[in-house]
C-alpha atoms as a PDB file:
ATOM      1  CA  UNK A   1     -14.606  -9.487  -4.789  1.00  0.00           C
ATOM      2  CA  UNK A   2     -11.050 -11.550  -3.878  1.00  0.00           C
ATOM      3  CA  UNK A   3     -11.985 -14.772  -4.592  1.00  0.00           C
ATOM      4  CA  UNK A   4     -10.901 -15.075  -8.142  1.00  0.00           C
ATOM      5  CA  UNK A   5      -6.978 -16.068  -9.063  1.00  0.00           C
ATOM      6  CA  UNK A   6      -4.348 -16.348 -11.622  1.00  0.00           C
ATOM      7  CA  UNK A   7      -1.622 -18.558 -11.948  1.00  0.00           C
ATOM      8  CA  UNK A   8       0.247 -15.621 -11.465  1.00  0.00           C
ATOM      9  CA  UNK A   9       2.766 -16.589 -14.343  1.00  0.00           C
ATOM     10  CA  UNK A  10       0.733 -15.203 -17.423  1.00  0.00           C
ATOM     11  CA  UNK A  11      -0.205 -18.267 -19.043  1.00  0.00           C
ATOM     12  CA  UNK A  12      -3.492 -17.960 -18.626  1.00  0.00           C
ATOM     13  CA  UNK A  13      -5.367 -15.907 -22.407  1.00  0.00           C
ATOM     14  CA  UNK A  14      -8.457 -15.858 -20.966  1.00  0.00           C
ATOM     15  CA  UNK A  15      -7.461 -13.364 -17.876  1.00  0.00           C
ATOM     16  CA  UNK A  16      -9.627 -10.643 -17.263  1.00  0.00           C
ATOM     17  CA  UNK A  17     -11.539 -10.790 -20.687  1.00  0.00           C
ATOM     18  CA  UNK A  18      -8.863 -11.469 -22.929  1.00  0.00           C
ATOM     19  CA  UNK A  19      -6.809  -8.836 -21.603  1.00  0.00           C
ATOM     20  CA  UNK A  20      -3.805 -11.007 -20.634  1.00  0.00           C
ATOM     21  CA  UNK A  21      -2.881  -9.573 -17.526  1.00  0.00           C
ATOM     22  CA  UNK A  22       0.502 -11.651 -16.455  1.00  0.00           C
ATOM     23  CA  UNK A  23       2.987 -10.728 -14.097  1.00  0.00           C
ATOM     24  CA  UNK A  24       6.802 -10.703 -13.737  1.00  0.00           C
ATOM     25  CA  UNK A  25       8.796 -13.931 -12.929  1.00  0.00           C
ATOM     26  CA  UNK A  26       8.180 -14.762  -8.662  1.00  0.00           C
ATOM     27  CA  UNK A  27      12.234 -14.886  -8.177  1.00  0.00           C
ATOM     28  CA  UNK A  28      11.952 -11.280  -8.254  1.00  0.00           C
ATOM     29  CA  UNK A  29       8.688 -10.290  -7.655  1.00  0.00           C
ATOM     30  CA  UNK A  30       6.901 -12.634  -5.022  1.00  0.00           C
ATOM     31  CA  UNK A  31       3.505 -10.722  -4.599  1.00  0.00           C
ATOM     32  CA  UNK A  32       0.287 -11.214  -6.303  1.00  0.00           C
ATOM     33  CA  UNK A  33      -1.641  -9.407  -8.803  1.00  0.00           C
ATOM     34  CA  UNK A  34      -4.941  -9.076  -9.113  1.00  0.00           C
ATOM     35  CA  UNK A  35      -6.772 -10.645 -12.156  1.00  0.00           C
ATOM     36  CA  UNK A  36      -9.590  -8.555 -11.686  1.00  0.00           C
ATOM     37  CA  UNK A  37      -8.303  -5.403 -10.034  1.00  0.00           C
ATOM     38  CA  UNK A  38      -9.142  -1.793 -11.607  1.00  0.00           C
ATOM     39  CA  UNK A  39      -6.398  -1.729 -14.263  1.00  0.00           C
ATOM     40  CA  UNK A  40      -6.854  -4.809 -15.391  1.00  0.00           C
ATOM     41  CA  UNK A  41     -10.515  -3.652 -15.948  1.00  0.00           C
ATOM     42  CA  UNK A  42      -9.232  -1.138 -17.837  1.00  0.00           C
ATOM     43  CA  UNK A  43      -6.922  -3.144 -19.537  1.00  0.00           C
ATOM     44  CA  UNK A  44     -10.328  -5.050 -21.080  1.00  0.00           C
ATOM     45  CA  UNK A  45     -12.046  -2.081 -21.759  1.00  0.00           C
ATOM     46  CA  UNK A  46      -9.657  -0.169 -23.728  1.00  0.00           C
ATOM     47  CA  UNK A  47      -8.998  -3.442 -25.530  1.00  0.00           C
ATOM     48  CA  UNK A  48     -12.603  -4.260 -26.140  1.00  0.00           C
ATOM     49  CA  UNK A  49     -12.546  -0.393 -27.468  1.00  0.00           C
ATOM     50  CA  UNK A  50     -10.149  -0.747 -29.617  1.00  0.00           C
ATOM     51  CA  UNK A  51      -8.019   1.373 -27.996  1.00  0.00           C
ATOM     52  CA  UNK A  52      -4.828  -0.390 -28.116  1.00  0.00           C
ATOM     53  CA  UNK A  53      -2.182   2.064 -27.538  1.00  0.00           C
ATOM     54  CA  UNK A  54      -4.336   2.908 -23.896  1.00  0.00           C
ATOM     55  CA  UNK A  55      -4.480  -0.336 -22.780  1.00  0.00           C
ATOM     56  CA  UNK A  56      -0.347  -1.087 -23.727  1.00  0.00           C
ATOM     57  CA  UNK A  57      -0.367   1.827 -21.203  1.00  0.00           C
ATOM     58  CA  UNK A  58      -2.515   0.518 -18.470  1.00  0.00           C
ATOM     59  CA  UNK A  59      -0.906  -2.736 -18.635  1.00  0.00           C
ATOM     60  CA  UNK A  60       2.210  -1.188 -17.141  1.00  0.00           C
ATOM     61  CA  UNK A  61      -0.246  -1.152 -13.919  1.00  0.00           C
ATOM     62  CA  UNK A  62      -2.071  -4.077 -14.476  1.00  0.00           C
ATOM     63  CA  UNK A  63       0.776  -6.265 -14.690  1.00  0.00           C
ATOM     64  CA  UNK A  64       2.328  -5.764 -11.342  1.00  0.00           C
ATOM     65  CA  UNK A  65       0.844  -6.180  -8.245  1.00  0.00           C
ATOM     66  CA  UNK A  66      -0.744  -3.489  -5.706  1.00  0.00           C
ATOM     67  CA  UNK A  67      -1.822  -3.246  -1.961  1.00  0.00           C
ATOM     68  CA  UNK A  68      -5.144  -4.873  -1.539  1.00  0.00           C
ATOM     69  CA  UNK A  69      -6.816  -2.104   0.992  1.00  0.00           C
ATOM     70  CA  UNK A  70      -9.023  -4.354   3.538  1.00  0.00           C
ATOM     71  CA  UNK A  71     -12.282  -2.644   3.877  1.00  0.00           C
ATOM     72  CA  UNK A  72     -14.391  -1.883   7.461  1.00  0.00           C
ATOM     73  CA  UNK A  73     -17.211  -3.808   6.865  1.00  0.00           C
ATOM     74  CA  UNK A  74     -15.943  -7.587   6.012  1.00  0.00           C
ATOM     75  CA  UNK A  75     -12.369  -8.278   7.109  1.00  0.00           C
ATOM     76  CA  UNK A  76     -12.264 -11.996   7.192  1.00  0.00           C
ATOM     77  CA  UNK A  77     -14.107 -12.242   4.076  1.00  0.00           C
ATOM     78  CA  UNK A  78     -11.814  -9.855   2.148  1.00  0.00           C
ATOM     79  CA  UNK A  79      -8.331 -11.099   3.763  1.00  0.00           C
ATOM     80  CA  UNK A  80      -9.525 -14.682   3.174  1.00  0.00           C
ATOM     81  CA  UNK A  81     -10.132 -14.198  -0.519  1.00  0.00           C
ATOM     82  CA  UNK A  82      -6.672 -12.131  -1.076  1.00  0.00           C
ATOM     83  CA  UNK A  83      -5.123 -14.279   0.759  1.00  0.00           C
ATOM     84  CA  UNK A  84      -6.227 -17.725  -0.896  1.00  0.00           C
ATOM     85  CA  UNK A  85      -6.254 -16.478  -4.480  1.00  0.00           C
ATOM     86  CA  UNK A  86      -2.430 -15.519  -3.933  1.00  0.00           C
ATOM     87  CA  UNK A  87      -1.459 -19.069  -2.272  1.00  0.00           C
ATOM     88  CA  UNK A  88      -3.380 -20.725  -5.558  1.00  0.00           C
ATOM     89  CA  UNK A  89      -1.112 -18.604  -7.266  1.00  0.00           C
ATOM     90  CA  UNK A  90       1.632 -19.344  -5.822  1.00  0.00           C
ATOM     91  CA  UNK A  91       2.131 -15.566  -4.633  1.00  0.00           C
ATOM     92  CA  UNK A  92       2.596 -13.645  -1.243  1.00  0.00           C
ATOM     93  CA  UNK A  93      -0.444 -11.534  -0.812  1.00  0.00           C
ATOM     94  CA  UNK A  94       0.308  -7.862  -0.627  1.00  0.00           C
ATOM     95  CA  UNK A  95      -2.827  -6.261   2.439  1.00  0.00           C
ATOM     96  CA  UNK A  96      -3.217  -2.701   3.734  1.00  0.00           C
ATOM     97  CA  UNK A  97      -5.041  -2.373   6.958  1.00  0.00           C
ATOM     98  CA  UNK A  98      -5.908   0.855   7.111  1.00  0.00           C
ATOM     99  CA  UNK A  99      -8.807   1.766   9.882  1.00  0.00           C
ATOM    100  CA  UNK A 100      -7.459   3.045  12.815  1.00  0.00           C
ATOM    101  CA  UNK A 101      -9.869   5.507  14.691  1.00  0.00           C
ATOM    102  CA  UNK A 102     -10.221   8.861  14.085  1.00  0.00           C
ATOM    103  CA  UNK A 103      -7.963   7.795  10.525  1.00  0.00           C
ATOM    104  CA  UNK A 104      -6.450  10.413   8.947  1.00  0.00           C
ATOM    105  CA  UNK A 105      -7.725  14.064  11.217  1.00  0.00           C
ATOM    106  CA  UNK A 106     -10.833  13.995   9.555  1.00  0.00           C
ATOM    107  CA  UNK A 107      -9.194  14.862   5.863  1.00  0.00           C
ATOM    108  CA  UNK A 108     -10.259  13.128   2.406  1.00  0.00           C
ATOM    109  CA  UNK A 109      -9.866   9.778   3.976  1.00  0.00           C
ATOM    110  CA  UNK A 110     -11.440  10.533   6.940  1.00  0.00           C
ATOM    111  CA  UNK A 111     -12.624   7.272   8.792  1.00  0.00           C
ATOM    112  CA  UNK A 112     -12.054   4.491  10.382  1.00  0.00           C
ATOM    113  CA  UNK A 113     -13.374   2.097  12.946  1.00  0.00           C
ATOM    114  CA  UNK A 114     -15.537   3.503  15.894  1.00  0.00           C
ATOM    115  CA  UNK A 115     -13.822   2.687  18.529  1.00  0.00           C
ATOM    116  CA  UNK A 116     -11.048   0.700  19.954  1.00  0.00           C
ATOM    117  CA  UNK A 117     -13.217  -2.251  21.141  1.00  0.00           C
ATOM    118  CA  UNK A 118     -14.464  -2.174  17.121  1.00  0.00           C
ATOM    119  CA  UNK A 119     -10.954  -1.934  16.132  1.00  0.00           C
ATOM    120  CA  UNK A 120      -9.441  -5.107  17.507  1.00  0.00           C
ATOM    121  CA  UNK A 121     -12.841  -7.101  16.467  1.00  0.00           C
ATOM    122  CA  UNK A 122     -11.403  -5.910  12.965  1.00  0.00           C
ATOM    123  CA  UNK A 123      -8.285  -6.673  13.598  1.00  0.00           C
ATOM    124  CA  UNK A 124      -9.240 -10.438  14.673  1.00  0.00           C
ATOM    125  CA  UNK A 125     -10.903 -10.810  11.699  1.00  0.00           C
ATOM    126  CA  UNK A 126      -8.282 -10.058   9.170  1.00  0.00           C
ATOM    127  CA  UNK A 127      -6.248 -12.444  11.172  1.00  0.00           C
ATOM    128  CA  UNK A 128      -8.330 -15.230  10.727  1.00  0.00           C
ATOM    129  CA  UNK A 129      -8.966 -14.432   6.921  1.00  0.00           C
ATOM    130  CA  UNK A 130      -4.720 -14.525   6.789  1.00  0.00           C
ATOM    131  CA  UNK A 131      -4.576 -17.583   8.252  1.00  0.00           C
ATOM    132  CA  UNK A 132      -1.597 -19.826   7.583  1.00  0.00           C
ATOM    133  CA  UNK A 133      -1.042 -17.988   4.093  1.00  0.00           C
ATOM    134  CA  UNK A 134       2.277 -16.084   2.988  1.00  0.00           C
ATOM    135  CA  UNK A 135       0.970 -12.364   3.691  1.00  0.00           C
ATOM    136  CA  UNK A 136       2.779  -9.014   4.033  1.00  0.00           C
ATOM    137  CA  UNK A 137       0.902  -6.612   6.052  1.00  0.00           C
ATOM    138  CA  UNK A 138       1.359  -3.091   5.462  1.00  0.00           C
ATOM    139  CA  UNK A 139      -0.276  -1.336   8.675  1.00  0.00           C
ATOM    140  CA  UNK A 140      -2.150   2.004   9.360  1.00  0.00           C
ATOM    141  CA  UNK A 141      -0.932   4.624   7.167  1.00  0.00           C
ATOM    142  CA  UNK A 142       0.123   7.622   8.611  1.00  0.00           C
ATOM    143  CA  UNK A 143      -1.433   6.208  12.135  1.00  0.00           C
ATOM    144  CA  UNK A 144       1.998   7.207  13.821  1.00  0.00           C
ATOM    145  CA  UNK A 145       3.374   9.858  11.620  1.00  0.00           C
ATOM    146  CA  UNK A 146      -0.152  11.593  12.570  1.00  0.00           C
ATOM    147  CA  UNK A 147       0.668  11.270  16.590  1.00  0.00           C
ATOM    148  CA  UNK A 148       3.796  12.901  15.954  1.00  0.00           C
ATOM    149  CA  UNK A 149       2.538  16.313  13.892  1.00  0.00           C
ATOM    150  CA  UNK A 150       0.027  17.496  15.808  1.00  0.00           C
ATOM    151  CA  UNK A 151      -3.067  16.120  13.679  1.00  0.00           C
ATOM    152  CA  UNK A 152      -4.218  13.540  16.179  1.00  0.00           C
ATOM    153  CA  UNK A 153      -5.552  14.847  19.381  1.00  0.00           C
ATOM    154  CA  UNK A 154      -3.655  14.300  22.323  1.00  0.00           C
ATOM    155  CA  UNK A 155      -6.709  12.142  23.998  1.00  0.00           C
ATOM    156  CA  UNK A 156      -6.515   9.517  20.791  1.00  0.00           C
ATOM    157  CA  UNK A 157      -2.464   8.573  21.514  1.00  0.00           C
ATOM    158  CA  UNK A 158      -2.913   6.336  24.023  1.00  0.00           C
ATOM    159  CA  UNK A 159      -5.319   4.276  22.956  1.00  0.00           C
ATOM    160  CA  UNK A 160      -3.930   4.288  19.329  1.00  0.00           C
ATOM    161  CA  UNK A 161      -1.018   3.158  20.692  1.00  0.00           C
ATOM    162  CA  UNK A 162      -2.373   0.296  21.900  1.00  0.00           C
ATOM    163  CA  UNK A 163      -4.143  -0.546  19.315  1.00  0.00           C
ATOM    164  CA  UNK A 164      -1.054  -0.365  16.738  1.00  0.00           C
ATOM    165  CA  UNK A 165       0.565  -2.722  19.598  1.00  0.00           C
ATOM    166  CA  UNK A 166      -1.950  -5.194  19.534  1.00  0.00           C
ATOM    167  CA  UNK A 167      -2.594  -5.465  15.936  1.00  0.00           C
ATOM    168  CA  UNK A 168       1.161  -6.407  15.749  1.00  0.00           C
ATOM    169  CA  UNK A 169       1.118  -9.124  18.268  1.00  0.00           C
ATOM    170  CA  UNK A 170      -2.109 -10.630  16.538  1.00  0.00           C
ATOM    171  CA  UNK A 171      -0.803 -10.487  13.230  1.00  0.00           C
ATOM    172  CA  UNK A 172       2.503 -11.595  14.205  1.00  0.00           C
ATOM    173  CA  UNK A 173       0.678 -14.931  15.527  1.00  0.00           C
ATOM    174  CA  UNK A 174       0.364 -15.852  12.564  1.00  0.00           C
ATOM    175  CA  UNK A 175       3.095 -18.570  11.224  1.00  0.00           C
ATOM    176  CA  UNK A 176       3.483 -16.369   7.838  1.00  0.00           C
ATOM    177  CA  UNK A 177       2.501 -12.810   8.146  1.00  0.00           C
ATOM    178  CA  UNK A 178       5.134 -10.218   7.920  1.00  0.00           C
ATOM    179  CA  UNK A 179       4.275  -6.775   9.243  1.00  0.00           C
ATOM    180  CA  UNK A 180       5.504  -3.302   8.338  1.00  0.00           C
ATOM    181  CA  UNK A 181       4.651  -0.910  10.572  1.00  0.00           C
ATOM    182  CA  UNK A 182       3.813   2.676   8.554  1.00  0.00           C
ATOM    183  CA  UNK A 183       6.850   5.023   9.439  1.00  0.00           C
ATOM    184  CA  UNK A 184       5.523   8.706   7.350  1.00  0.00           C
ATOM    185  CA  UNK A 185       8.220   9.284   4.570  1.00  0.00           C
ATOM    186  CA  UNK A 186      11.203  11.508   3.575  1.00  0.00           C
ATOM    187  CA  UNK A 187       9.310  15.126   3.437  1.00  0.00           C
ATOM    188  CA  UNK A 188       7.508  14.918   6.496  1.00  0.00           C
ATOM    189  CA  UNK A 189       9.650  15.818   9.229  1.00  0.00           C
ATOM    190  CA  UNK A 190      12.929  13.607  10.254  1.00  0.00           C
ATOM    191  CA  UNK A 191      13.602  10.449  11.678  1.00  0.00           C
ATOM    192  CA  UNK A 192      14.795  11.628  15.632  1.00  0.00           C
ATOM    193  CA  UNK A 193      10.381  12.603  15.236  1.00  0.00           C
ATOM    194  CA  UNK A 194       9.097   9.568  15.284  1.00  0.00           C
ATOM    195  CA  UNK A 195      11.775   6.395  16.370  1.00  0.00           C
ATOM    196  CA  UNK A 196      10.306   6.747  19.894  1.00  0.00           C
ATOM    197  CA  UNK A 197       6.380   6.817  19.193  1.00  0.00           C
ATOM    198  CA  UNK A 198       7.021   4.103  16.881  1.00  0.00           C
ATOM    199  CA  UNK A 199       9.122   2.123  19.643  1.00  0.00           C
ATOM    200  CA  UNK A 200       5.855   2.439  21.716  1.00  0.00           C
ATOM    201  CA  UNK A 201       3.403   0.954  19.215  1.00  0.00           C
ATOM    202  CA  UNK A 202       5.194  -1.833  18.754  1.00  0.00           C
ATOM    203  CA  UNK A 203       8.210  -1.933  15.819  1.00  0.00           C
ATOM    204  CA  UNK A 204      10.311  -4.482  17.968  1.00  0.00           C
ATOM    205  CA  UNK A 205       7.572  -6.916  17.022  1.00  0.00           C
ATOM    206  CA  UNK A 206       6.885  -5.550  13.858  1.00  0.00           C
ATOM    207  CA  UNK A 207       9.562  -7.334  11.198  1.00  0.00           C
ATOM    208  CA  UNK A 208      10.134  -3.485   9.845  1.00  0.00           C
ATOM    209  CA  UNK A 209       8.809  -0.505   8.928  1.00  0.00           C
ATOM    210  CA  UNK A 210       7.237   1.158   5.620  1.00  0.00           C
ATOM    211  CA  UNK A 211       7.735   4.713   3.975  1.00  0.00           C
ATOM    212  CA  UNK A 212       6.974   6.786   1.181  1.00  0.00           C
ATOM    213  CA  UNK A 213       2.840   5.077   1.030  1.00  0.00           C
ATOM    214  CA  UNK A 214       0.437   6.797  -1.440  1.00  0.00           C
ATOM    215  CA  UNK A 215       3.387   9.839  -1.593  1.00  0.00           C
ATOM    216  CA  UNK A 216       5.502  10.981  -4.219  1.00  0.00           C
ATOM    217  CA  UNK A 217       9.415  11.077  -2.797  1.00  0.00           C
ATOM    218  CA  UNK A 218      12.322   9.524  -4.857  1.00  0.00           C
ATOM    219  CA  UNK A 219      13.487   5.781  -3.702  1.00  0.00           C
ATOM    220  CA  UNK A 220      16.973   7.495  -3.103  1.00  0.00           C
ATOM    221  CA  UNK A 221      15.368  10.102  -0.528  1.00  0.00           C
ATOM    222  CA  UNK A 222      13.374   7.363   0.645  1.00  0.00           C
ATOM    223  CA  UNK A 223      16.089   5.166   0.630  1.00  0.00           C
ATOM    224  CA  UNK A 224      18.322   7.655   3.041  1.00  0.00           C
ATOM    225  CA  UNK A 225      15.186   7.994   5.387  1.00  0.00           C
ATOM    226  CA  UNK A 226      14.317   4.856   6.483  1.00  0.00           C
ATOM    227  CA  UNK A 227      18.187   4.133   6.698  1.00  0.00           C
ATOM    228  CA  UNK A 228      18.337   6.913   9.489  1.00  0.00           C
ATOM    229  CA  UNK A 229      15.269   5.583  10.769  1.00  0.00           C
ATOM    230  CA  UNK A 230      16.576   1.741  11.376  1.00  0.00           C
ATOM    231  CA  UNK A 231      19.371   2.721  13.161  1.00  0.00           C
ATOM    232  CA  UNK A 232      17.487   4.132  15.895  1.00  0.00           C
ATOM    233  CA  UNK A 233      14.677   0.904  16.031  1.00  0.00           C
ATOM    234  CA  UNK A 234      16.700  -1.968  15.922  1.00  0.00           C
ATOM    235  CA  UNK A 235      18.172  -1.922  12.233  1.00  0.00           C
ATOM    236  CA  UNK A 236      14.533  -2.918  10.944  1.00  0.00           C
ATOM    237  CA  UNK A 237      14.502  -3.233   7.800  1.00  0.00           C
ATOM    238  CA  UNK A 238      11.803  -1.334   5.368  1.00  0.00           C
ATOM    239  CA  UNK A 239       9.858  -1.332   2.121  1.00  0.00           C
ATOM    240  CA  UNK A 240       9.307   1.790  -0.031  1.00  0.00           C
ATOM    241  CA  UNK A 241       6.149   2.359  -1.754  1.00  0.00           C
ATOM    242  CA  UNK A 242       7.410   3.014  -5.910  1.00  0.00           C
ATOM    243  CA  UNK A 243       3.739   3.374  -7.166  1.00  0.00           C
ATOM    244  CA  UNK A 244       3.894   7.006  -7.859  1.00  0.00           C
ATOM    245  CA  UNK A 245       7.290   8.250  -6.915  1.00  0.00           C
ATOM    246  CA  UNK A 246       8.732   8.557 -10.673  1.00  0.00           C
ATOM    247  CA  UNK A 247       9.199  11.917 -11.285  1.00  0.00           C
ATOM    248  CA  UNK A 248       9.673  12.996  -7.583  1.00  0.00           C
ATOM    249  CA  UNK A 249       7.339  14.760  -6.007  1.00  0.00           C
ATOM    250  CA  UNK A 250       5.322  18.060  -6.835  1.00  0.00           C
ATOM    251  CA  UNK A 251       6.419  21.266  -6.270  1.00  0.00           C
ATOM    252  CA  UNK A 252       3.920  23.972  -7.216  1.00  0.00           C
ATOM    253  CA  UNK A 253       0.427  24.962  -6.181  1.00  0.00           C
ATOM    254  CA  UNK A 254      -0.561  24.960  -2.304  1.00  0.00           C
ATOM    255  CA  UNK A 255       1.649  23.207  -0.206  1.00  0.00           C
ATOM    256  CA  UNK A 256      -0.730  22.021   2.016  1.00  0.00           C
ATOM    257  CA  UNK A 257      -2.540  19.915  -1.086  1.00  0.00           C
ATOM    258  CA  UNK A 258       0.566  18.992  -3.358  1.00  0.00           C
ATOM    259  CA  UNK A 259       0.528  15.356  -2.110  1.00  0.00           C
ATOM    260  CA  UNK A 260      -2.931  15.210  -3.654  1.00  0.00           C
ATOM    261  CA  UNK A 261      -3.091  13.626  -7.277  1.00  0.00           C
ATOM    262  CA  UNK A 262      -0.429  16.127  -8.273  1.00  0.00           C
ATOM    263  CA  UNK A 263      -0.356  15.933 -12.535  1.00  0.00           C
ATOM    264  CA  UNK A 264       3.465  15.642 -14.126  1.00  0.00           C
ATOM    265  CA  UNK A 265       3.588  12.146 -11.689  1.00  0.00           C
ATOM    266  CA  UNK A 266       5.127   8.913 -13.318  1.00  0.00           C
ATOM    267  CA  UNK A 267       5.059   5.175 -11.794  1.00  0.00           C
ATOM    268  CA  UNK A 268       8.089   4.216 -10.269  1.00  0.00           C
ATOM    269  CA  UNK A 269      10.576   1.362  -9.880  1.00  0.00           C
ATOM    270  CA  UNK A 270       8.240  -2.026 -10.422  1.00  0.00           C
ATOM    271  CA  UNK A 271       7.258  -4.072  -7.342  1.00  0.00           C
ATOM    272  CA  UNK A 272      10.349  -6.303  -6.922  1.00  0.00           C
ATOM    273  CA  UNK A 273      13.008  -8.032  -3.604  1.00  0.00           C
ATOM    274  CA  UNK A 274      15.754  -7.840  -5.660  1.00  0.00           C
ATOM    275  CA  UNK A 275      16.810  -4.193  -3.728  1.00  0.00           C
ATOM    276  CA  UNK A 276      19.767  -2.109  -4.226  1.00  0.00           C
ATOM    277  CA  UNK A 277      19.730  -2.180  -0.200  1.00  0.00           C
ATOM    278  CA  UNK A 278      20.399  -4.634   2.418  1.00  0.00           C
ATOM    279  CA  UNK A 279      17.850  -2.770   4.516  1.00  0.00           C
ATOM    280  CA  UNK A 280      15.167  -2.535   1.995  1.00  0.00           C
ATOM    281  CA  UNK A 281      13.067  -5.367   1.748  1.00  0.00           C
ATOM    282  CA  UNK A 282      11.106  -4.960  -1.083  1.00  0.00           C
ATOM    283  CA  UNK A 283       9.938  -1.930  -3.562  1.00  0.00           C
ATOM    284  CA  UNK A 284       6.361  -2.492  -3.618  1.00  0.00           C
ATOM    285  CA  UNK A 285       2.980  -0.345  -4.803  1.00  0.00           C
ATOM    286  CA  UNK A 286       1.316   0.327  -1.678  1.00  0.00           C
ATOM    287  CA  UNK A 287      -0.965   2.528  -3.176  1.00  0.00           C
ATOM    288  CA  UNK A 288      -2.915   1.593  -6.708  1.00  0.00           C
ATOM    289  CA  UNK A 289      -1.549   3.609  -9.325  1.00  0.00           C
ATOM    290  CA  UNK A 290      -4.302   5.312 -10.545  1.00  0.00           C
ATOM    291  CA  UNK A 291      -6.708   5.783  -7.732  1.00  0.00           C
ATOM    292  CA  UNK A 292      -7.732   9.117  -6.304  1.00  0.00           C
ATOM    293  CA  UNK A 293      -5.905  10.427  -3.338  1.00  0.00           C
ATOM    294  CA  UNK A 294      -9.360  12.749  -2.911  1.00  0.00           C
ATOM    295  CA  UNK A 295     -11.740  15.076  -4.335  1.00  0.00           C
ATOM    296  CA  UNK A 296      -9.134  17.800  -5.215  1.00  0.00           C
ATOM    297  CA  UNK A 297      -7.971  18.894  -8.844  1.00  0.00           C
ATOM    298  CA  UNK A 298     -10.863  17.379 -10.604  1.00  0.00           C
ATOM    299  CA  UNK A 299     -10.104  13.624  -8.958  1.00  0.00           C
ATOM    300  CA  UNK A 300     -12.840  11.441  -7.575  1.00  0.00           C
ATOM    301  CA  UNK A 301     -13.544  10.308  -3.748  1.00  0.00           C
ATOM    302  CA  UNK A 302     -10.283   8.874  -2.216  1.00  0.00           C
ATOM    303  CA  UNK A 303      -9.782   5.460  -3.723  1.00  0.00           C
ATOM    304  CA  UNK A 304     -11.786   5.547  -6.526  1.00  0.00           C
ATOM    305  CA  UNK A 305     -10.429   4.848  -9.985  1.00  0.00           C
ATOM    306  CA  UNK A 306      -9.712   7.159 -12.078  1.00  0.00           C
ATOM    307  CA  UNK A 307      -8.813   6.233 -15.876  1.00  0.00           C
ATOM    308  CA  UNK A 308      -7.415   9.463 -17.262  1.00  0.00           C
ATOM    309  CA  UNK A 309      -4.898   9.751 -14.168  1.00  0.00           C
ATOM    310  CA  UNK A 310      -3.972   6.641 -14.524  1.00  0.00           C
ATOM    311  CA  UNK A 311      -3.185   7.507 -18.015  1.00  0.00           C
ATOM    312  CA  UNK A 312      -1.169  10.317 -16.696  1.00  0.00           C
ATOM    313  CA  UNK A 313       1.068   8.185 -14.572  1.00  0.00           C
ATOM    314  CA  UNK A 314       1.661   5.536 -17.189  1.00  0.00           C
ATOM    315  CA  UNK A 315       2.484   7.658 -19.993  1.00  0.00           C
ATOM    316  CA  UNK A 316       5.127   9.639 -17.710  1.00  0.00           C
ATOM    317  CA  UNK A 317       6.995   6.089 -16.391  1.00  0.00           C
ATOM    318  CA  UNK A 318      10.039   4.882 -18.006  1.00  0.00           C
END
């Protein structure tokens, strides 16, 4: 599934059937992209379709590269591919590790690893995928955020704490892993929330702090959040997750579902380290633009592909 590569500069035709899936110049945009991720799929079938004016569209996804989600069942495997395929490149592999028990209060992306002993075996295993390889690890979405409002029961903090603690230690082993610990984002709640539960899984080890993953909030809102949230852990720095955040986020329908595919969305500012913002390390696409958030307003199951809202996304970007 990870093994394949580019040269991540866009001279190779043959990518992805003839789709020609290249990527912006690695001064400004160190991270890999996927040859043979879901948009560049796409890419080849609207091409192969004749579709042209779709897959000019899709490219604007394709072309830039996206958080590769490590899966439950083979860690190494999966990090190990990434991983490799990005160093032949050239590239700094973008991962998501995203398992944490009792994952996200039993809602579309309900999950996770059993148990806390299953957890770290995980854990160890996307560490020795990594290896020595330039990797930027973003870690456990919403893990924290959901000790802090109420979703996680109280008898889960402890050990999740731990868990988030020792993930950072063993990824931090590594000689070239960076690791942002997932810090919720600018409509949540505010920052005087969460410094503290964030302090005590781990962020003085971590080398920052993420916001705004798979959610809709402007860079400048994001932008003013994790500034208030870095003066109260150290002056860590942060990335912002641009995938979606275009057009802001939704504003109709039932609050409690608006961060789910919400239509009108548009791709924000392209994966780059060439920041407005001392503090902000990178704008990067945490989640894949064009994958379902859940089964709600006609999408698919959470992380599946869907063309037509990709579509959506594309059209709406700049």
């Amino acid at each position: 599934m990870a093994g394949c590569s580019s040269s991540g500069d866009g001279d190779d035709p043959d990518d992805n059937a003839g789709a020609g899936i290249s990527q912006q110049p690695k001064e400004t945009d160190p991270f890999w992209v996927n040859p043979d991720g879901n948009a560049a799929e796409q890419v080849a079938a609207y091409v192969k379709a004749g579709k042209k004016e779709d897959a000019e569209e899709i490219r604007k996804i394709a072309e830039h590269p996206t958080g590769e989600w490590i899966g439950p069942e083979s860690p190494e495997e999966e990090a190990r591919g990434f991983t490799e395929a990005a160093d032949k490149a050239g590239r700094t592999a973008l991962l998501v590790l995203y398992n944490i028990p009792h994952r996200d209060c039993g809602q579309y992306s309900q999950g996770g690893a059993a148990d806390g002993n299953a957890y770290r075996s995980w854990i160890d295993g996307v560490a020795k995928g990594i290896g020595d390889r330039d990797t930027a690890v973003i870690l456990e979405p919403d893990a924290v955020l959901h000790l802090v409002d109420g979703c996680t029961p109280g008898e889960f903090h402890e050990e999740r704490y731990d868990l988030l603690k020792g993930a950072i230690t063993k990824l931090k082993s590594l000689k070239k892993t960076k690791v942002y610990v997932d810090a919720g984002n600018a409509g949540w709640g505010h920052p005087d929330q969460i410094f503290e539960p964030l302090k005590r899984a781990g962020i003085d080890q971590a080398d920052g702090f993420s916001v705004n993953v798979s959610n809709f909030y402007t860079t400048e809102d994001s932008i003013k959040y994790g500034k208030e949230l870095s003066t109260k852990v150290g002056n860590k720095p942060f990335v912002i997750d641009t995938s979606r955040n275009g057009n802001g986020p939704y504003t109709e329908g039932n609050p409690d579902e608006r961060w789910c595919n919400p239509p009108g969305r548009a791709l924000g500012e392209t994966p780059t380290t060439k920041t407005t913002d001392p503090l902000v390390d990178a704008y990067v696409w945490v989640k894949r633009p064009g994958e379902s958030d859940g089964e709600c307003k006609g999408g698919p199951k959470a992380g599946e592909w869907w063309a037509q809202y990709a579509l959506g996304l594309a059209k709406a970007s700049k």
